[in-house]
C-alpha atoms as a PDB file:
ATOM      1  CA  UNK A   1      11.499  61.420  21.359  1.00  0.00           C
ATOM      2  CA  UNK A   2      10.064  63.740  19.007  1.00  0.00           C
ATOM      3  CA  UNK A   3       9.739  61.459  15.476  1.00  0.00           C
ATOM      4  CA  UNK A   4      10.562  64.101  13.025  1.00  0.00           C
ATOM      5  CA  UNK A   5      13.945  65.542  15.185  1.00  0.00           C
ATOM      6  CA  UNK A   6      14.793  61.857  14.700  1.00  0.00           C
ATOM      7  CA  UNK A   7      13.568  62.066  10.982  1.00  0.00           C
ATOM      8  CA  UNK A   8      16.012  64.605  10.739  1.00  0.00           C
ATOM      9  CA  UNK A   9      19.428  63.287  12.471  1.00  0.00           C
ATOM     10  CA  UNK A  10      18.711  60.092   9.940  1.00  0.00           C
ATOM     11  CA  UNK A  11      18.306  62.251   7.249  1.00  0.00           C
ATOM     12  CA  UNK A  12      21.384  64.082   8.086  1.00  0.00           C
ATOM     13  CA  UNK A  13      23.115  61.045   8.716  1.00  0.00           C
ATOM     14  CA  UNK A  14      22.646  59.420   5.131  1.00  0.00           C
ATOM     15  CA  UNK A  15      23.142  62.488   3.179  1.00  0.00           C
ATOM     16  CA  UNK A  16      26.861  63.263   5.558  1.00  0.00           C
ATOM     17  CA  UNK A  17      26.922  59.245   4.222  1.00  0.00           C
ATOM     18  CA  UNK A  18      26.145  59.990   0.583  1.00  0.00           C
ATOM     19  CA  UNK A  19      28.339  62.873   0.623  1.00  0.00           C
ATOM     20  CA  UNK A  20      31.162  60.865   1.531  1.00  0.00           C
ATOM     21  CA  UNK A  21      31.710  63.044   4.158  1.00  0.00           C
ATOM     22  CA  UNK A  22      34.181  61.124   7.628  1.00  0.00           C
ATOM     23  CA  UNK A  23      32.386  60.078  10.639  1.00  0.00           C
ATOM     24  CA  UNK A  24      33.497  63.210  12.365  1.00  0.00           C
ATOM     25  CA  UNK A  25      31.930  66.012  10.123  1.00  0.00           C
ATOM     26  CA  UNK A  26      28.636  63.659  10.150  1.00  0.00           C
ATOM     27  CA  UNK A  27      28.603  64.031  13.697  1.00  0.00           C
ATOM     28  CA  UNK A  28      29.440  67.823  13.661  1.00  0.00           C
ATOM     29  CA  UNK A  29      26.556  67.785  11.022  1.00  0.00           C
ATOM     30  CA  UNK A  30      24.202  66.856  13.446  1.00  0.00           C
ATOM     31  CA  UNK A  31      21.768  69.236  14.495  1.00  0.00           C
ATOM     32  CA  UNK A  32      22.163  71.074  11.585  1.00  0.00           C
ATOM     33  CA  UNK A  33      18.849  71.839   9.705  1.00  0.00           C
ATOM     34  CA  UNK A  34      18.075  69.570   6.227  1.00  0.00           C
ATOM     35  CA  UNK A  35      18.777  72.624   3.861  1.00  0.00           C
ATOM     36  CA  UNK A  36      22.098  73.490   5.596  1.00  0.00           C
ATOM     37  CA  UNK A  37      23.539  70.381   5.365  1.00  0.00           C
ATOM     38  CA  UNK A  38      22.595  70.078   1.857  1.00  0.00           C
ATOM     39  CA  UNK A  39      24.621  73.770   0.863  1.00  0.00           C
ATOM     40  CA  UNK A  40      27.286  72.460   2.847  1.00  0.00           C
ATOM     41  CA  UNK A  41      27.345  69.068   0.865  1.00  0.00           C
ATOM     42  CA  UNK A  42      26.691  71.052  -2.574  1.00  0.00           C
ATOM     43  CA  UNK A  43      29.789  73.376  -1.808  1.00  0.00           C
ATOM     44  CA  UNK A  44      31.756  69.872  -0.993  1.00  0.00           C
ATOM     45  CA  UNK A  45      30.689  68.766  -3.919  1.00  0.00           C
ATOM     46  CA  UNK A  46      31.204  71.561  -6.246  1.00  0.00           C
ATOM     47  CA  UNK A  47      34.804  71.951  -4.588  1.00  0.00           C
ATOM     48  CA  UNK A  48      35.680  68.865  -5.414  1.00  0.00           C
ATOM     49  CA  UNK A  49      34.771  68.913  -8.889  1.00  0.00           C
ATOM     50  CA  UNK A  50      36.662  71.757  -9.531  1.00  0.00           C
ATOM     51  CA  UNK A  51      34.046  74.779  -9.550  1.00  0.00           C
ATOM     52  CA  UNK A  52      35.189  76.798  -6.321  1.00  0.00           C
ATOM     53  CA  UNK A  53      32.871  79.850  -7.518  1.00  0.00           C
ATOM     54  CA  UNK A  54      29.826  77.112  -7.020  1.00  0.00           C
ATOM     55  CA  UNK A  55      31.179  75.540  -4.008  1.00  0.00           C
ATOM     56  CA  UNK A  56      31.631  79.544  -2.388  1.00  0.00           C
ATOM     57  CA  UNK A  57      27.572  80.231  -3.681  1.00  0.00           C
ATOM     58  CA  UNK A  58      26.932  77.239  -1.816  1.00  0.00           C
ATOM     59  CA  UNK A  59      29.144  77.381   1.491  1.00  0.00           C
ATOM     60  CA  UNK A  60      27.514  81.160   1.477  1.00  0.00           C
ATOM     61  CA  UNK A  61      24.166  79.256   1.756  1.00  0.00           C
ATOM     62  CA  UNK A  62      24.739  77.469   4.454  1.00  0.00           C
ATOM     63  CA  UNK A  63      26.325  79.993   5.960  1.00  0.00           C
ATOM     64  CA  UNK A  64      23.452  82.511   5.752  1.00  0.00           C
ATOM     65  CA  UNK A  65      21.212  79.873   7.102  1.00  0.00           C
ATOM     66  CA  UNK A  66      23.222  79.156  10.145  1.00  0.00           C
ATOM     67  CA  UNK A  67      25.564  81.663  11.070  1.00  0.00           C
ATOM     68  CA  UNK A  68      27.536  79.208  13.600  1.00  0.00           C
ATOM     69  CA  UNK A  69      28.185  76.356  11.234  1.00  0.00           C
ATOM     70  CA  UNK A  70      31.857  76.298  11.279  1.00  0.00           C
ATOM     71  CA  UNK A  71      32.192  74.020   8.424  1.00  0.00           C
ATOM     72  CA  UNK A  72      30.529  75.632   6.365  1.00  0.00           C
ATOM     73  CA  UNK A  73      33.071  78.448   7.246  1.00  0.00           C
ATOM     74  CA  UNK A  74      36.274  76.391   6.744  1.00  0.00           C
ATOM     75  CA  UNK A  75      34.558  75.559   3.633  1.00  0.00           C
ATOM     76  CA  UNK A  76      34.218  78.836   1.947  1.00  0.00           C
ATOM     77  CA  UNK A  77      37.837  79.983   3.386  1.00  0.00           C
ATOM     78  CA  UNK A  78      38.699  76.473   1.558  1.00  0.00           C
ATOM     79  CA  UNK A  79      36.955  77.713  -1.592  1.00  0.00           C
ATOM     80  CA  UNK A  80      37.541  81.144  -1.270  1.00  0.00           C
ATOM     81  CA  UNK A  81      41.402  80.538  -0.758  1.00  0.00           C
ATOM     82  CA  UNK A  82      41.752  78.403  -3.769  1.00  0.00           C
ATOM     83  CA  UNK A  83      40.278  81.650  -6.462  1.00  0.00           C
ATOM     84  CA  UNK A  84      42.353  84.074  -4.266  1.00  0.00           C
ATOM     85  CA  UNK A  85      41.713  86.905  -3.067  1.00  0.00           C
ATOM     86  CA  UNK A  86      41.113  89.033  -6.237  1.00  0.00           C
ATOM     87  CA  UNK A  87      38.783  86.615  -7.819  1.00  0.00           C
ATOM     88  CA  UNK A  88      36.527  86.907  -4.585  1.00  0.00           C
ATOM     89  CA  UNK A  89      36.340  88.129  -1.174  1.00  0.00           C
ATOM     90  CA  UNK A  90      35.305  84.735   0.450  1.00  0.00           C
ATOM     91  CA  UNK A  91      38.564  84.069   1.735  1.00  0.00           C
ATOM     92  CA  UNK A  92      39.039  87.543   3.828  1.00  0.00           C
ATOM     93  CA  UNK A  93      35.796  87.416   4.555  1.00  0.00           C
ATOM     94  CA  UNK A  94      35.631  84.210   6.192  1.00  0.00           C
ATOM     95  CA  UNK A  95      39.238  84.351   8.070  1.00  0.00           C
ATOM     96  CA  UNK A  96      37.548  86.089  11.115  1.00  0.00           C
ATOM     97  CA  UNK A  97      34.852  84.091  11.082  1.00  0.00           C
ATOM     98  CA  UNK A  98      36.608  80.958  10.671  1.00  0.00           C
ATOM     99  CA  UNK A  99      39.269  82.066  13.452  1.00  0.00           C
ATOM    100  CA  UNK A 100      35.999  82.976  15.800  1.00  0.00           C
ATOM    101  CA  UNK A 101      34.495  79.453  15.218  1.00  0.00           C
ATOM    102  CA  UNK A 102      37.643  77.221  14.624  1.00  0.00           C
ATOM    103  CA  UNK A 103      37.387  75.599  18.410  1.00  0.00           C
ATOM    104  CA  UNK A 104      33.980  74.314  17.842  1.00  0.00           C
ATOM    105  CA  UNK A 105      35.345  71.948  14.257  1.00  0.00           C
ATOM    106  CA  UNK A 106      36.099  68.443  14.844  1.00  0.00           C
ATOM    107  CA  UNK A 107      39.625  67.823  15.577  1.00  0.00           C
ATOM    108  CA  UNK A 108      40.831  67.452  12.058  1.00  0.00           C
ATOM    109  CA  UNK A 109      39.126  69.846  10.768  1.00  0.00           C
ATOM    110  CA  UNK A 110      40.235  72.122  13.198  1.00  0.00           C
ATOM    111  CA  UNK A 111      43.824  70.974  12.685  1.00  0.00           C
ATOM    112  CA  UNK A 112      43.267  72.499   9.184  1.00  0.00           C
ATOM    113  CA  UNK A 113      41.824  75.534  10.293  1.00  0.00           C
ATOM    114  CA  UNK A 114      44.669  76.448  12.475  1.00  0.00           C
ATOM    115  CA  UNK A 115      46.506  75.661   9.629  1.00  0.00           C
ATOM    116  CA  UNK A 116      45.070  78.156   6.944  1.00  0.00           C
ATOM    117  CA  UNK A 117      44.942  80.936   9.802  1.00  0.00           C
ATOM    118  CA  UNK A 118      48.380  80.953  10.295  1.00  0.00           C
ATOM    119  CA  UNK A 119      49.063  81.406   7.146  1.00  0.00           C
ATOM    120  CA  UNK A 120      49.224  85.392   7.610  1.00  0.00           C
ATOM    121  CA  UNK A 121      52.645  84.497  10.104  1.00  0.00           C
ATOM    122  CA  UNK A 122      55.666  83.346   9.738  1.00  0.00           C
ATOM    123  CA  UNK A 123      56.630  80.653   7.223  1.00  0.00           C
ATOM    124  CA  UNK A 124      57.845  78.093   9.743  1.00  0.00           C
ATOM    125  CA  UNK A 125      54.898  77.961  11.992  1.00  0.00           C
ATOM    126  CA  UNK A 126      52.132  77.837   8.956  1.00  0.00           C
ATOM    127  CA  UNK A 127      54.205  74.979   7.135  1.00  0.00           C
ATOM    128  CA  UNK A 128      54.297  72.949  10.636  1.00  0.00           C
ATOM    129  CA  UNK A 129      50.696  73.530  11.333  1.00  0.00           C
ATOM    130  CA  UNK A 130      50.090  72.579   7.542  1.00  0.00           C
ATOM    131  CA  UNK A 131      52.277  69.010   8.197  1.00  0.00           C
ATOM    132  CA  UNK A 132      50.516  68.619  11.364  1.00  0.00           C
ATOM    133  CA  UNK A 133      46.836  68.623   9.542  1.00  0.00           C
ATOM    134  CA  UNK A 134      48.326  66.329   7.290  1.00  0.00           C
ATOM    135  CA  UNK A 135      49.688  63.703   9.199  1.00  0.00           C
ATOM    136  CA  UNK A 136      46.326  63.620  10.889  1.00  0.00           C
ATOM    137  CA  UNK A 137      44.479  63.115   7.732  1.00  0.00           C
ATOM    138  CA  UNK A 138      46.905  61.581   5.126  1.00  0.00           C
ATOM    139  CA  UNK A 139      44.479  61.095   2.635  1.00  0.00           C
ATOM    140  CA  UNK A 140      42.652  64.302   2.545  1.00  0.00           C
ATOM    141  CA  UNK A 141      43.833  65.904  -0.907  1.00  0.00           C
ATOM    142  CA  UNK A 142      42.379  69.207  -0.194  1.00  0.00           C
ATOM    143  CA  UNK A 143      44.761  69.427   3.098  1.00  0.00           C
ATOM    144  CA  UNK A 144      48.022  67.640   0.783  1.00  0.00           C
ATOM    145  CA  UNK A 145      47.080  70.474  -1.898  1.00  0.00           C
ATOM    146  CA  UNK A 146      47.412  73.030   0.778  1.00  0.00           C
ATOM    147  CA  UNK A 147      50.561  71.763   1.926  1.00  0.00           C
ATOM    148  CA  UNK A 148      52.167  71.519  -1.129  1.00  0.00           C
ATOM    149  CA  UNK A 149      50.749  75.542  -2.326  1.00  0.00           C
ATOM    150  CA  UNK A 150      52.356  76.296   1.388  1.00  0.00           C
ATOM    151  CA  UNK A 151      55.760  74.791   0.163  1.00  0.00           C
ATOM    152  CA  UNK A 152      55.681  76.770  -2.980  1.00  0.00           C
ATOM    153  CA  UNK A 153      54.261  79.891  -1.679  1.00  0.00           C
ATOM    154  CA  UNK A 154      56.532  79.929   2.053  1.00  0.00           C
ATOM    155  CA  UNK A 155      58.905  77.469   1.474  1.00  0.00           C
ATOM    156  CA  UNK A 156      61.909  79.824   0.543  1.00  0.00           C
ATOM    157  CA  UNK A 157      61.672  81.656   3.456  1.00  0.00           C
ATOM    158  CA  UNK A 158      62.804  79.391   5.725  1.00  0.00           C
ATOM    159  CA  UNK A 159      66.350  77.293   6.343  1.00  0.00           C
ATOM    160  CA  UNK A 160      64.999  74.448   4.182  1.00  0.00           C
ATOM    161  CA  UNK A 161      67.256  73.633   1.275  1.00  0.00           C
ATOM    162  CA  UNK A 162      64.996  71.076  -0.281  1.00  0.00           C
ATOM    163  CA  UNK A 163      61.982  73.241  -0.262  1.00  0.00           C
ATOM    164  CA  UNK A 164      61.373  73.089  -4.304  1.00  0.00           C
ATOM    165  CA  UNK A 165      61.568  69.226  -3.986  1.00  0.00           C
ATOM    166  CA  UNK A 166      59.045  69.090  -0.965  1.00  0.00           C
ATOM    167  CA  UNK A 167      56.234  71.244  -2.641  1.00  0.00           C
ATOM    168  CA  UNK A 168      55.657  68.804  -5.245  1.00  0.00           C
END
């Protein structure tokens, strides 16, 4: 085996590790050069530290390095979602991408990507899809933070009396 491909999966592996990131993404890291992986885990960061302009610089990083890295695309639609649409065009700019590359995510991930794509249809279908990515990761506050802006934003639309009381 090639020492410095190897070099690189450990590398990978720690910093997926340091980031804090689930065995799944890690894995879905994988083959993904050093200075990808380290935009995508700056934009993780950044998100989650409450700087979504950094985190969309960042996810736009990766993204221009590897033009197939799906996370990095459900991470600036992520980003890009949370500033809206007037604050930046990350959000429409990544929905085709995202909806082009959404099969290749790990399962949960791509449980919240069919999530924030339907949310364009109706109201039922993108709060089920929303519960459904939640369920499968119940600790994921980015996902529970979606659901709950899905509540507020869809949630009178449908035959759901307690709608108010379920968004927060």
């Amino acid at each position: 085996a090639d020492p410095t491909a190897l070099a690189d999966r450990i590398a990978v592996r720690l910093l997926g590790l340091q980031g804090q990131e689930s065995d799944e993404r890690i894995d879905a890291l994988a083959g993904r050069s050093i200075e990808v992986v380290k935009d995508y885990l700056r934009g993780q960061s950044a998100y989650r530290r409450g700087l979504p302009f950094e985190a969309i610089d960042h996810f736009d990083a990766a993204i221009r390095a590897d033009s197939t890295f799906g996370l990095g695309v459900l991470g600036l639609m992520i980003a890009g979602r949370s500033v809206g649409n007037t604050a930046s065009d990350a959000w429409p700019r990544a929905t085709p991408m995202l909806a082009r590359m959404a099969d290749q995510l790990p399962a949960r991930d791509r449980l919240h990507a069919e999530a924030l794509l339907a949310g364009g249809g109706r109201a039922s279908e993108t709060l089920r899809k929303f519960q459904r990515a939640v369920e499968a990761e119940p600790e994921d506050v980015q996902l529970l933070s979606l659901l709950g802006s899905a509540w507020i934003l869809r949630g009178r639309y449908i035959d759901e009396p307690s709608w108010e009381q379920r968004a927060h």
